[in-house]
PDB file of N, CA and C in Angstrom:
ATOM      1  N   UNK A   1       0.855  -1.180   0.000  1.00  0.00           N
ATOM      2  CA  UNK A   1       0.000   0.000   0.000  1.00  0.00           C
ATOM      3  C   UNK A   1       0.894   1.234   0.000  1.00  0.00           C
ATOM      4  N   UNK A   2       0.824   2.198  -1.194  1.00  0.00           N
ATOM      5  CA  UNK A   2       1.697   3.248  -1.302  1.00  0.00           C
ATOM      6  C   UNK A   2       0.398   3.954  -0.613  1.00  0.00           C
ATOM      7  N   UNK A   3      -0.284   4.287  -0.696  1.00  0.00           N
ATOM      8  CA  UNK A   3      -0.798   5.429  -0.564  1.00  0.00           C
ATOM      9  C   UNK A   3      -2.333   5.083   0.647  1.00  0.00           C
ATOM     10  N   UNK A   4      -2.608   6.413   1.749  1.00  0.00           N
ATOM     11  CA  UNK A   4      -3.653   5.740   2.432  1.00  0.00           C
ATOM     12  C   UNK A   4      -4.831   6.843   2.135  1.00  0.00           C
ATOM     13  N   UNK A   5      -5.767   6.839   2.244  1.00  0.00           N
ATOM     14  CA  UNK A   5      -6.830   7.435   1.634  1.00  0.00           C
ATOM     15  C   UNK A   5      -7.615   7.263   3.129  1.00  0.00           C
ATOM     16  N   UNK A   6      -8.226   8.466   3.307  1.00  0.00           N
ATOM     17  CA  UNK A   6      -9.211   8.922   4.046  1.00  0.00           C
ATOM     18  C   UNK A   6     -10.505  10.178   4.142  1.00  0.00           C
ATOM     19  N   UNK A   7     -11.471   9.807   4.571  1.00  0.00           N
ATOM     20  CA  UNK A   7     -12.804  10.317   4.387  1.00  0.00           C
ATOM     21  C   UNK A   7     -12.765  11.193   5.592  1.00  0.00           C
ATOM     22  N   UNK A   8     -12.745  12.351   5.252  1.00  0.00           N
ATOM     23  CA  UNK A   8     -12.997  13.231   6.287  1.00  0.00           C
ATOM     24  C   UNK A   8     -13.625  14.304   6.258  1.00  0.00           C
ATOM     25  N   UNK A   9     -14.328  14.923   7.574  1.00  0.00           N
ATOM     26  CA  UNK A   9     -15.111  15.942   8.183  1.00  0.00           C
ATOM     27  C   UNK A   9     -14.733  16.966   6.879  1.00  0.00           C
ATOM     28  N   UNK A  10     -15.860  18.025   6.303  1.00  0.00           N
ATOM     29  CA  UNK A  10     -15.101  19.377   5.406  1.00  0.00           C
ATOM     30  C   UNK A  10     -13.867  20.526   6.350  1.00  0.00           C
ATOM     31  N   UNK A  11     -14.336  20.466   7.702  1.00  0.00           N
ATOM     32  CA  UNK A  11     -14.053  21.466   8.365  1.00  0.00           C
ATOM     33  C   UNK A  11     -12.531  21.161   8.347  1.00  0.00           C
ATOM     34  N   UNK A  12     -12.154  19.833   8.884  1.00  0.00           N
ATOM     35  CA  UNK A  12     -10.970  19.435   8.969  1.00  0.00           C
ATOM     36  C   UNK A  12     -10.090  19.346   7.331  1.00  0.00           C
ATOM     37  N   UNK A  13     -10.637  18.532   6.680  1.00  0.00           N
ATOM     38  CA  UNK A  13      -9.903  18.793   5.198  1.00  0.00           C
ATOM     39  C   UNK A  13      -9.819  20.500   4.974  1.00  0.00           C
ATOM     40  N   UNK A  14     -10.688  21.306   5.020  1.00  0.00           N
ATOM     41  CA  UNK A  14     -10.368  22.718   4.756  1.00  0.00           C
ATOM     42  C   UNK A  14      -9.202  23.071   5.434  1.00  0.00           C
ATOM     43  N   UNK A  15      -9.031  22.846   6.660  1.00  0.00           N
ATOM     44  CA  UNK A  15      -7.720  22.889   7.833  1.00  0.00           C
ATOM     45  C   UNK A  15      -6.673  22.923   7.260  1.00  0.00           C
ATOM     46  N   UNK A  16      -6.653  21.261   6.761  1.00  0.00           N
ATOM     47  CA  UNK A  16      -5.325  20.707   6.360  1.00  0.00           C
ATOM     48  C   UNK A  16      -5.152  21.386   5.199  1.00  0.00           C
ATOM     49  N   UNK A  17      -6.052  21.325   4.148  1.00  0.00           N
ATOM     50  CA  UNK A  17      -5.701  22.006   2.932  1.00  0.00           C
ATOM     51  C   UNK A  17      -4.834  23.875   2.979  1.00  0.00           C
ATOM     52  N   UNK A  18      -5.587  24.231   4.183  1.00  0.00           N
ATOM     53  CA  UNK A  18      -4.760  25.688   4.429  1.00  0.00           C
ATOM     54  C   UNK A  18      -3.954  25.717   5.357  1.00  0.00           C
ATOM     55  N   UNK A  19      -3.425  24.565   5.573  1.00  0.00           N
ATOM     56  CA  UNK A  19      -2.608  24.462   6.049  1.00  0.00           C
ATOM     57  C   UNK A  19      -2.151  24.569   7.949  1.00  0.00           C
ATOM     58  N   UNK A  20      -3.478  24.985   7.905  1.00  0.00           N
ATOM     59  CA  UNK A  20      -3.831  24.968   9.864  1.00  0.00           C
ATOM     60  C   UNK A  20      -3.767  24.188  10.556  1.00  0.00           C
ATOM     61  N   UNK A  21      -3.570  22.656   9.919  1.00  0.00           N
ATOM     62  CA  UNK A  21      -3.614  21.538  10.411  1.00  0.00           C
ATOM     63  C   UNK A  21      -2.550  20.567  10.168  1.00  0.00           C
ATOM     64  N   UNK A  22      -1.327  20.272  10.991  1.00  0.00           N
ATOM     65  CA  UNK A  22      -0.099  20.131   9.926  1.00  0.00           C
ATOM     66  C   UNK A  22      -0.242  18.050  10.459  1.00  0.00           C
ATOM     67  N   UNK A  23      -1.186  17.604  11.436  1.00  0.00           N
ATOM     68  CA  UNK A  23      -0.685  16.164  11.701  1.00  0.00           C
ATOM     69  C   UNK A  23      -2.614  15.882  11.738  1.00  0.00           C
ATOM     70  N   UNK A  24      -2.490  14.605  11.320  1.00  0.00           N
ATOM     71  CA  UNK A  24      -3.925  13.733  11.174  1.00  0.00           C
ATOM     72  C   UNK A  24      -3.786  12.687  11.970  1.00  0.00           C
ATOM     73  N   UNK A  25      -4.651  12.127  12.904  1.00  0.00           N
ATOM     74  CA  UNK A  25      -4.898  11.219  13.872  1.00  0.00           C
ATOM     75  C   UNK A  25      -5.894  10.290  12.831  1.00  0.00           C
ATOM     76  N   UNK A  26      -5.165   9.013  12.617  1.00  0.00           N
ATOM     77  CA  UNK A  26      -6.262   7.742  12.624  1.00  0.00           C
ATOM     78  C   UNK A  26      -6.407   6.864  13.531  1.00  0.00           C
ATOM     79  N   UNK A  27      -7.636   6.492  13.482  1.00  0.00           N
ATOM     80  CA  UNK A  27      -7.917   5.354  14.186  1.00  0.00           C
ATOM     81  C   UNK A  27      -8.110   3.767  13.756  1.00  0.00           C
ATOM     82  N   UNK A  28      -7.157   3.239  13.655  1.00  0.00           N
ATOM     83  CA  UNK A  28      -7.416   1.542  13.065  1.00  0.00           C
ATOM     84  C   UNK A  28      -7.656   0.813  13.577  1.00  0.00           C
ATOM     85  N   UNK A  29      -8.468  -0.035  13.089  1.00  0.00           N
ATOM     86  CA  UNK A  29      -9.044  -0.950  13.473  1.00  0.00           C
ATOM     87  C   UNK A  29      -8.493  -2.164  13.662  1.00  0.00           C
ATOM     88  N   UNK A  30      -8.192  -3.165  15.174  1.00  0.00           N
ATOM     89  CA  UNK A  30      -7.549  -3.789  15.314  1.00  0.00           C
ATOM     90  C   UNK A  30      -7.754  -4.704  14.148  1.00  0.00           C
ATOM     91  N   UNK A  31      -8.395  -5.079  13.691  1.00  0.00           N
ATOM     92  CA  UNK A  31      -8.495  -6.330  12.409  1.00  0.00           C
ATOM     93  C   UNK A  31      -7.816  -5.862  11.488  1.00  0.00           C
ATOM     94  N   UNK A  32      -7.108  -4.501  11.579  1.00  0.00           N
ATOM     95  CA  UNK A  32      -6.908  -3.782  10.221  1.00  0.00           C
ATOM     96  C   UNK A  32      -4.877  -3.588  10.820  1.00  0.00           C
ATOM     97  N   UNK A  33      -4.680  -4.192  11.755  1.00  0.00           N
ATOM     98  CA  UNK A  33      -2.987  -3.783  11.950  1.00  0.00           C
ATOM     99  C   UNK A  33      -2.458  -3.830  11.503  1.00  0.00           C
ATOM    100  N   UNK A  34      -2.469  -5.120  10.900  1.00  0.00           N
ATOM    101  CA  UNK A  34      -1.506  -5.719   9.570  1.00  0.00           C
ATOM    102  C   UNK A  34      -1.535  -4.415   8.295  1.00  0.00           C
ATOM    103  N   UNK A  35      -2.097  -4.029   8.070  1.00  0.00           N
ATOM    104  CA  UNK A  35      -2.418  -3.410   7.085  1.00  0.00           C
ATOM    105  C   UNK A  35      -1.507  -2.041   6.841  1.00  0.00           C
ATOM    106  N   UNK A  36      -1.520  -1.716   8.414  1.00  0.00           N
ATOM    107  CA  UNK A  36      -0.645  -0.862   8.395  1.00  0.00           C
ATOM    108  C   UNK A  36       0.675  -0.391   9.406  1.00  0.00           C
ATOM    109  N   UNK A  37       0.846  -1.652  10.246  1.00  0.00           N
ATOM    110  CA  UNK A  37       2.483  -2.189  10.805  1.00  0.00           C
ATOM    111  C   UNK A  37       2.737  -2.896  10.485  1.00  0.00           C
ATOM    112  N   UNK A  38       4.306  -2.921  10.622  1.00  0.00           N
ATOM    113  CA  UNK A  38       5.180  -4.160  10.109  1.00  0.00           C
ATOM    114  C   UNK A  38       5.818  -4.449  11.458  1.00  0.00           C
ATOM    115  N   UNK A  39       6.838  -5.275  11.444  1.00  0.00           N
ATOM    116  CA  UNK A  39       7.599  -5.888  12.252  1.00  0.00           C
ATOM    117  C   UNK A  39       9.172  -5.598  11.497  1.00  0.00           C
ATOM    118  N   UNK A  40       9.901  -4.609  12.659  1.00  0.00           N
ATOM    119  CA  UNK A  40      11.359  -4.232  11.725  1.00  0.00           C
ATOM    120  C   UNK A  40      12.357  -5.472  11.716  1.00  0.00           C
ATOM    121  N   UNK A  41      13.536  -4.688  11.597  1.00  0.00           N
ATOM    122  CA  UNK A  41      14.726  -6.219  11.656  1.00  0.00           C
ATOM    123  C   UNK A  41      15.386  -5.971  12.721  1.00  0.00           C
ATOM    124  N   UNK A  42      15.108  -4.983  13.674  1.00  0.00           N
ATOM    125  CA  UNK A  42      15.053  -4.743  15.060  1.00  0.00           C
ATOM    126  C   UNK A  42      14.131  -5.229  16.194  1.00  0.00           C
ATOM    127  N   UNK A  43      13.039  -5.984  15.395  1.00  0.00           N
ATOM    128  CA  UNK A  43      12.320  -6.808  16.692  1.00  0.00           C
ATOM    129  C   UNK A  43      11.302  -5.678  17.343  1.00  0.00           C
ATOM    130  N   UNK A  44      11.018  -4.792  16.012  1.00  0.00           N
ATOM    131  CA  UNK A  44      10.109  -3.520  17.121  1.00  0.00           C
ATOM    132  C   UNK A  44       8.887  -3.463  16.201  1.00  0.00           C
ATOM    133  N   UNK A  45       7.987  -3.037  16.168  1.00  0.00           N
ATOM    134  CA  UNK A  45       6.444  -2.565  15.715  1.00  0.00           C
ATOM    135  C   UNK A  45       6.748  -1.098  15.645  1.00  0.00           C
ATOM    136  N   UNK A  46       6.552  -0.962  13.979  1.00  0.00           N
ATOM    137  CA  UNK A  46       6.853   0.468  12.960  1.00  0.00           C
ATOM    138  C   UNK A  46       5.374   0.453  12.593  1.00  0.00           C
ATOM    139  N   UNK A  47       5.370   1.918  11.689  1.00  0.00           N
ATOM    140  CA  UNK A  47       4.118   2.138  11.038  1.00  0.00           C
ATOM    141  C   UNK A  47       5.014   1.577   9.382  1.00  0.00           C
ATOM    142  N   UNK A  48       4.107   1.198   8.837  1.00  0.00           N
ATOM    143  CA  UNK A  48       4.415   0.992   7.685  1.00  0.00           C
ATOM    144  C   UNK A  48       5.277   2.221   6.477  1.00  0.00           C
ATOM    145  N   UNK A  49       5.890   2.463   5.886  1.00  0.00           N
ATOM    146  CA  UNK A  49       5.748   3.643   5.030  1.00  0.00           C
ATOM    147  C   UNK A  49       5.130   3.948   4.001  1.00  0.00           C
ATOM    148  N   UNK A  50       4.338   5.037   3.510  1.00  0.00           N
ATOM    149  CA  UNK A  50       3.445   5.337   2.742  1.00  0.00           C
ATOM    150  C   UNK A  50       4.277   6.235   2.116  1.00  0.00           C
ATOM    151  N   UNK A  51       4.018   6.552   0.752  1.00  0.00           N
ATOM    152  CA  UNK A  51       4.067   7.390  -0.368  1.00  0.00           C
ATOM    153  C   UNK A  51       3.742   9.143   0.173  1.00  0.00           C
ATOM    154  N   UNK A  52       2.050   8.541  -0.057  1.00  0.00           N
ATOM    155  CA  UNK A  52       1.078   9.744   1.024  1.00  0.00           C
ATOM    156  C   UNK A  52       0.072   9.708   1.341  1.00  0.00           C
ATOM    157  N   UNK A  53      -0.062  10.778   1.431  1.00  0.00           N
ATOM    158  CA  UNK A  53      -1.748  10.050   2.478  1.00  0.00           C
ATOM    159  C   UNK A  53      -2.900  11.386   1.429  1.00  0.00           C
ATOM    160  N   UNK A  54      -3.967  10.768   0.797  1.00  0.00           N
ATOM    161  CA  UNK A  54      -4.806  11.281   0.481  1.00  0.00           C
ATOM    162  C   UNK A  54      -6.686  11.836   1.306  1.00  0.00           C
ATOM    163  N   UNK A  55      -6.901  12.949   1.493  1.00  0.00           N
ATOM    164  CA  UNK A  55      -8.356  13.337   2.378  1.00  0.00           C
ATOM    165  C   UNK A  55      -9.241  13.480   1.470  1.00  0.00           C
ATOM    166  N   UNK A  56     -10.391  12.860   1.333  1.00  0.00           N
ATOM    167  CA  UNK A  56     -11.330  13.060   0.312  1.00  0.00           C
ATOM    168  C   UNK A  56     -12.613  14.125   1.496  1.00  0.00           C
ATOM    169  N   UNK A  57     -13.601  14.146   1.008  1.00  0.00           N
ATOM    170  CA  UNK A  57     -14.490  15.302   2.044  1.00  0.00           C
ATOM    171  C   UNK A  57     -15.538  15.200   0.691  1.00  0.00           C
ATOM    172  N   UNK A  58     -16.950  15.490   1.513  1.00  0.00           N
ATOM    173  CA  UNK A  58     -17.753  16.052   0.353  1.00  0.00           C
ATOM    174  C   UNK A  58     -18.229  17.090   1.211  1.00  0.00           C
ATOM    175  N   UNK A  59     -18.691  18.390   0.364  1.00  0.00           N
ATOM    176  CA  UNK A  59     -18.763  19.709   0.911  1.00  0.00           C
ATOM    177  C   UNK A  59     -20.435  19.781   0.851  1.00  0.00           C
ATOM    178  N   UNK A  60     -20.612  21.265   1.829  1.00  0.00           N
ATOM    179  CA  UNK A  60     -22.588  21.211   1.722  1.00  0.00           C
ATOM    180  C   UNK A  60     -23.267  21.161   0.700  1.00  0.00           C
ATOM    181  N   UNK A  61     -22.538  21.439  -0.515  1.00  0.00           N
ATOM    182  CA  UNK A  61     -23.620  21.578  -1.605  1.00  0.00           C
ATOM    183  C   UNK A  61     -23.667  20.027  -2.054  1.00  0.00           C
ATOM    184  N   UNK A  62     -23.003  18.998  -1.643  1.00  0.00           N
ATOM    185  CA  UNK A  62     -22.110  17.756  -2.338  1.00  0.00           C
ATOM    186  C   UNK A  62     -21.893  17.731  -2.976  1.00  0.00           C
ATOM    187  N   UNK A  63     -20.499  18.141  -3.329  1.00  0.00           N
ATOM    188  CA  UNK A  63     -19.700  18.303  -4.283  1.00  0.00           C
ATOM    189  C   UNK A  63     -18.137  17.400  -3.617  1.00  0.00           C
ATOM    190  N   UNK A  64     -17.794  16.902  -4.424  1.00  0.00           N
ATOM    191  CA  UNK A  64     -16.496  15.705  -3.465  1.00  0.00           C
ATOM    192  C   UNK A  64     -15.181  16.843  -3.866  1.00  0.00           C
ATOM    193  N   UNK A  65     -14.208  16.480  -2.405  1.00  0.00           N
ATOM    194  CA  UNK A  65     -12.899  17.149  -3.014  1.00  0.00           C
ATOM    195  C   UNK A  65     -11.814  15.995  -2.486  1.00  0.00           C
ATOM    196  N   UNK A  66     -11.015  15.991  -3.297  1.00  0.00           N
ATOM    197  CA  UNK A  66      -9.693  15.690  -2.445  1.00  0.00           C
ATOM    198  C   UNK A  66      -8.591  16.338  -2.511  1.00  0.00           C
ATOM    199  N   UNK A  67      -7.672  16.022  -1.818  1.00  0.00           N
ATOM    200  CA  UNK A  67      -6.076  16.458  -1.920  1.00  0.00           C
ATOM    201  C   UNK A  67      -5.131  15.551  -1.047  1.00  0.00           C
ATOM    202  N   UNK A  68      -3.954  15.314  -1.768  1.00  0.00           N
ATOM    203  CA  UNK A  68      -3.067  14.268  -1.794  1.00  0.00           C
ATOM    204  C   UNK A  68      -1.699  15.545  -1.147  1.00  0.00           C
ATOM    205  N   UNK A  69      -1.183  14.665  -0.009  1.00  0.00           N
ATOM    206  CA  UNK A  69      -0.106  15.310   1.021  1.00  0.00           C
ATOM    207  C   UNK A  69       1.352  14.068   1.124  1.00  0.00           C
ATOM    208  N   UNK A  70       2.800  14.701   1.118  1.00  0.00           N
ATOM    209  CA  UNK A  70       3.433  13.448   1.418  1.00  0.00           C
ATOM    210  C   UNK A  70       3.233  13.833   2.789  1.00  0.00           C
ATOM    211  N   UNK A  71       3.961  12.355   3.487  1.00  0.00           N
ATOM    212  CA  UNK A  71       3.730  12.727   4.972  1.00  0.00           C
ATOM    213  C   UNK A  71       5.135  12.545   5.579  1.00  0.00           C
ATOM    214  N   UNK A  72       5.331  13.439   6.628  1.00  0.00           N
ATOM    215  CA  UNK A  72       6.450  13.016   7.643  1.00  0.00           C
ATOM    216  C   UNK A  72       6.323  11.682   7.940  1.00  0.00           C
ATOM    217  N   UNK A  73       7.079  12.180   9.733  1.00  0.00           N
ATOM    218  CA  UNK A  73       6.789  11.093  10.454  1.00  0.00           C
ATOM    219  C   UNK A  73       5.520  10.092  10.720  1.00  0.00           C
ATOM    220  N   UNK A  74       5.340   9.055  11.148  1.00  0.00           N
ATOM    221  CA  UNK A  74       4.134   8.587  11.919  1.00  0.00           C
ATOM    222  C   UNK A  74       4.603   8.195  12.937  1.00  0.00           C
ATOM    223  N   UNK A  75       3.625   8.324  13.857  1.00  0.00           N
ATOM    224  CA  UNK A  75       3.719   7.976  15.183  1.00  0.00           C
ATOM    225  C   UNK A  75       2.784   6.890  15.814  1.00  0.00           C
ATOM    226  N   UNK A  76       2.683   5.931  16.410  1.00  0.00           N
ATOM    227  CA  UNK A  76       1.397   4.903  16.712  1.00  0.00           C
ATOM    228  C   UNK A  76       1.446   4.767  18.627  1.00  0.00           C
ATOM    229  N   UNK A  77       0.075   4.614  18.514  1.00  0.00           N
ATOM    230  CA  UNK A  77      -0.491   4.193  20.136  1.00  0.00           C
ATOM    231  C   UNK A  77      -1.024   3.404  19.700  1.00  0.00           C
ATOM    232  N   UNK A  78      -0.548   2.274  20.368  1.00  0.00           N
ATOM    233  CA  UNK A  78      -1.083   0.828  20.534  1.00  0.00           C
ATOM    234  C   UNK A  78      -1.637   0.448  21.818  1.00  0.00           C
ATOM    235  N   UNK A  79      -2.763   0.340  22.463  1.00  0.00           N
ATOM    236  CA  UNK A  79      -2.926   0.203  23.807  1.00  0.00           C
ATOM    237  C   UNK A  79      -3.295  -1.778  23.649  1.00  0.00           C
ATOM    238  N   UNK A  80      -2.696  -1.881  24.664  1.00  0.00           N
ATOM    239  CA  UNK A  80      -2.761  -3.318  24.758  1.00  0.00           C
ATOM    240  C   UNK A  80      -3.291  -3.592  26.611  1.00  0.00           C
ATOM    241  N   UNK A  81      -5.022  -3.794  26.816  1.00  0.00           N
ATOM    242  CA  UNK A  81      -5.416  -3.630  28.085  1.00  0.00           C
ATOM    243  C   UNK A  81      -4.484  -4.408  29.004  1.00  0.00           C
ATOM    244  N   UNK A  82      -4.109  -3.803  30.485  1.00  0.00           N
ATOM    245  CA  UNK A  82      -3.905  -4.344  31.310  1.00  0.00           C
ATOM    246  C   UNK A  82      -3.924  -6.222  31.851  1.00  0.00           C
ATOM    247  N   UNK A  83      -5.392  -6.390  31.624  1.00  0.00           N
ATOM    248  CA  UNK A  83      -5.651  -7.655  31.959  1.00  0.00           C
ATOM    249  C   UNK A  83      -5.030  -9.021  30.667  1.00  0.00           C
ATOM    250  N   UNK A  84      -4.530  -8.232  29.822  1.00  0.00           N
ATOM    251  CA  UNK A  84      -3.771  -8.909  29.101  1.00  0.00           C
ATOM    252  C   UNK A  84      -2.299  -9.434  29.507  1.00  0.00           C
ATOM    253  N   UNK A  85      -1.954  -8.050  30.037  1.00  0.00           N
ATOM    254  CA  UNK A  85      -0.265  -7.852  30.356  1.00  0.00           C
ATOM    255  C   UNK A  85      -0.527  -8.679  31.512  1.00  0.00           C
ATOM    256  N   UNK A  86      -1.979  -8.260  32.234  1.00  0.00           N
ATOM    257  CA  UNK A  86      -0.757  -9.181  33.874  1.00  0.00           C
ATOM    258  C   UNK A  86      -1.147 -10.326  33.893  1.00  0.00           C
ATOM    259  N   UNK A  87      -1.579 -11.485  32.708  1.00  0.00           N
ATOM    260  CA  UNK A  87      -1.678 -12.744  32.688  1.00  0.00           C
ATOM    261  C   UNK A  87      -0.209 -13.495  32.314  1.00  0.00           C
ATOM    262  N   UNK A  88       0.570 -12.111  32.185  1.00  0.00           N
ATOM    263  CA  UNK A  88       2.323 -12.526  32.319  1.00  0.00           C
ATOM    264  C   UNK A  88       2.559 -13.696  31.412  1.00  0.00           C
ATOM    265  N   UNK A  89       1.663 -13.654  30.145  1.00  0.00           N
ATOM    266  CA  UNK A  89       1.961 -14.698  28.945  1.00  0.00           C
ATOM    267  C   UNK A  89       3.273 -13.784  28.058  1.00  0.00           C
ATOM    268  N   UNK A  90       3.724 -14.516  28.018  1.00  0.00           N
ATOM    269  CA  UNK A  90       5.050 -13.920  26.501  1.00  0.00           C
ATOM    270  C   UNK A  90       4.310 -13.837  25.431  1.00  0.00           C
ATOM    271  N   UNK A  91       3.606 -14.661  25.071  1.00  0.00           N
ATOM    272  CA  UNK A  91       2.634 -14.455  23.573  1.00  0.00           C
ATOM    273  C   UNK A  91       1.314 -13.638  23.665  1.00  0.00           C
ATOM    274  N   UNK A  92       1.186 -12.760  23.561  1.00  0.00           N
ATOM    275  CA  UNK A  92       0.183 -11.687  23.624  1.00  0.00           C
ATOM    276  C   UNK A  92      -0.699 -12.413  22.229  1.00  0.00           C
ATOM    277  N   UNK A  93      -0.223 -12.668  21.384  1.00  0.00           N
ATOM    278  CA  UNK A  93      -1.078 -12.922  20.184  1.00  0.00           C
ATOM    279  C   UNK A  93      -2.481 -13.921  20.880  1.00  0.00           C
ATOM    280  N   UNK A  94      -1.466 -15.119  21.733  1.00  0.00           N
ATOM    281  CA  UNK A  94      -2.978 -16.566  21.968  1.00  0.00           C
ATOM    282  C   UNK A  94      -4.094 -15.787  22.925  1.00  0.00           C
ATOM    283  N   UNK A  95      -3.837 -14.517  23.592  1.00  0.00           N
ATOM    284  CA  UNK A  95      -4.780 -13.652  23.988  1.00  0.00           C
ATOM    285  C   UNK A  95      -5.557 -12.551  23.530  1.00  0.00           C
ATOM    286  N   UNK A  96      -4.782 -12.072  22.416  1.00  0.00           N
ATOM    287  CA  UNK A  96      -5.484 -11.013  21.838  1.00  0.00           C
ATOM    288  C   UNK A  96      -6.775 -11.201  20.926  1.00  0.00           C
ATOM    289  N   UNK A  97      -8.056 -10.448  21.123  1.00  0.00           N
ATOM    290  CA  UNK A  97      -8.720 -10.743  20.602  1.00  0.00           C
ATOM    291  C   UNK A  97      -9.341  -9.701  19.506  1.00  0.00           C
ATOM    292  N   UNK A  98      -8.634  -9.405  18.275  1.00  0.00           N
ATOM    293  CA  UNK A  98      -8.907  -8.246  17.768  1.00  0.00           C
ATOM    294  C   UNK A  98     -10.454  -7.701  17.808  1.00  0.00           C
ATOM    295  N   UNK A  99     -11.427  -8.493  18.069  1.00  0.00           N
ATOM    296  CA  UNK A  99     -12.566  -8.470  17.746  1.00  0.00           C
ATOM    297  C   UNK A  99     -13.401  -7.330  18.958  1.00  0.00           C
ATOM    298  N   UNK A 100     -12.235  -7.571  20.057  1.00  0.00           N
ATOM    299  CA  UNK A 100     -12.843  -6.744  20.962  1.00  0.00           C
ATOM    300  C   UNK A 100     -11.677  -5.743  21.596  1.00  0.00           C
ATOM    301  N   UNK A 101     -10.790  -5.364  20.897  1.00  0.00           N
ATOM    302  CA  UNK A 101      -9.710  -4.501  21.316  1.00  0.00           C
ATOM    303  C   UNK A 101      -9.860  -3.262  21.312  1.00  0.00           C
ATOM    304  N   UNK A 102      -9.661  -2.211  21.763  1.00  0.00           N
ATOM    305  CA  UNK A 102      -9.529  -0.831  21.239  1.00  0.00           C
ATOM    306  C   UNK A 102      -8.867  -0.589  20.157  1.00  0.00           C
ATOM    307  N   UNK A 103      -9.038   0.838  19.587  1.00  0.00           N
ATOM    308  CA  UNK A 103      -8.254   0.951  18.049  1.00  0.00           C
ATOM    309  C   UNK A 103      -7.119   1.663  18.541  1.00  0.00           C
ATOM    310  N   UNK A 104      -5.635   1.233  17.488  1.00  0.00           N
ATOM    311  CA  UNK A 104      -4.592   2.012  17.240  1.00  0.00           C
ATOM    312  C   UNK A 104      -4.765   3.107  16.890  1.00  0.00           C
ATOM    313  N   UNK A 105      -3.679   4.155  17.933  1.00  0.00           N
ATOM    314  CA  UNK A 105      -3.569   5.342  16.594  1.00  0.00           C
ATOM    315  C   UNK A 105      -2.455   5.727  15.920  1.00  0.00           C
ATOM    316  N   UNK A 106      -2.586   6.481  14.945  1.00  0.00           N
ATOM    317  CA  UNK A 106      -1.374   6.454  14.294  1.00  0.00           C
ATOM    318  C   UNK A 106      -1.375   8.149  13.979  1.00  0.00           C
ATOM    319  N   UNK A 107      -0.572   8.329  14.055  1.00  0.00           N
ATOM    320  CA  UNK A 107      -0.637   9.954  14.090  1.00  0.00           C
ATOM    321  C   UNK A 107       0.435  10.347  12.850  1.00  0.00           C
ATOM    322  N   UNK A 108      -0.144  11.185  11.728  1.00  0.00           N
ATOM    323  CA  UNK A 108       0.973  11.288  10.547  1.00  0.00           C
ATOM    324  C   UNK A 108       0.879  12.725  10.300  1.00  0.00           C
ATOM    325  N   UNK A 109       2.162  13.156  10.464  1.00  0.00           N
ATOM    326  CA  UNK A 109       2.922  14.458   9.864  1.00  0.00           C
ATOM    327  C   UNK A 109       2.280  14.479   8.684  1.00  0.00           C
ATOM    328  N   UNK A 110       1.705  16.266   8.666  1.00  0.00           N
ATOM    329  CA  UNK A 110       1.405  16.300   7.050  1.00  0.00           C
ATOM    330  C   UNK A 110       2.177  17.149   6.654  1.00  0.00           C
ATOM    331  N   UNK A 111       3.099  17.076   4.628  1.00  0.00           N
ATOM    332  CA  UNK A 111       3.610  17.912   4.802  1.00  0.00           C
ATOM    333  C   UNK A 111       3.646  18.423   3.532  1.00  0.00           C
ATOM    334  N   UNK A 112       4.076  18.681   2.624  1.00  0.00           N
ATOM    335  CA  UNK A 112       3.359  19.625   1.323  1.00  0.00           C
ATOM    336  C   UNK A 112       2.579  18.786   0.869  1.00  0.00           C
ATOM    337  N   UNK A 113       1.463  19.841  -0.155  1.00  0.00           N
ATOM    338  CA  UNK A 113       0.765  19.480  -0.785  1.00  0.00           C
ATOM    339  C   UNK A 113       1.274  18.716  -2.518  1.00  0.00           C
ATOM    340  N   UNK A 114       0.774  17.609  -2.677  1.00  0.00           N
ATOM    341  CA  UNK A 114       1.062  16.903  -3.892  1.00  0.00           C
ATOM    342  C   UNK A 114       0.450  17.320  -5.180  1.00  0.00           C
ATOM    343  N   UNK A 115      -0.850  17.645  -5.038  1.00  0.00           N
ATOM    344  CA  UNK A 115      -1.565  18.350  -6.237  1.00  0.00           C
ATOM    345  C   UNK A 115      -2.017  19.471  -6.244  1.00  0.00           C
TER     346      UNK A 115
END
């Protein structure tokens, strides 16, 4: 996946587009991790790298817009509940149950505009 695409509020795409808004918070969906972490050759949990990240919006009259940004950094919060950790298993996976987890976030630097 070069590129991530997201549907967002007008108020906020207007933001980003003028530039008032320089970082975007997603929220993923634990079923959706894979999709967008990897596992480095350091043994750590990265965000994947993207190309860029595209905001689509449809405005009051509905009319659709987008605009395409490369991005800095990303940043991720992974919360992994308590009652997981203190069952003091090494394999978090035979406990995790994506189905009922909270979502990751991933927080991405926005930084010029592409189109």
């Amino acid at each position: 996946m070069d590129k991530l695409s997201f549907t967002i509020d007008s108020v906020i795409f207007d933001n980003i587009v003028k530039g008032k808004q320089k970082a975007f918070v997603a929220s993923i969906k634990p079923s959706e991790i894979q999709d967008y972490f990897c596992y480095t050759l350091e043994k750590k949990i990265d965000v994947k790298y993207f190309n860029c990240i595209e905001f689509k919006t449809t405005t009051a009259d509905g009319a659709e817009k987008s605009a395409q940004f490369k991005i800095g950094y990303a940043e991720m919060d992974f919360l992994i509940p308590n009652e997981l950790l203190d069952k003091a298993n090494e394999d978090l996976t035979t406990l995790y149950d994506s189905d009922h987890m909270p979502p990751a976030e991933i927080v991405f630097e926005i930084k010029e505009k592409l189109d």
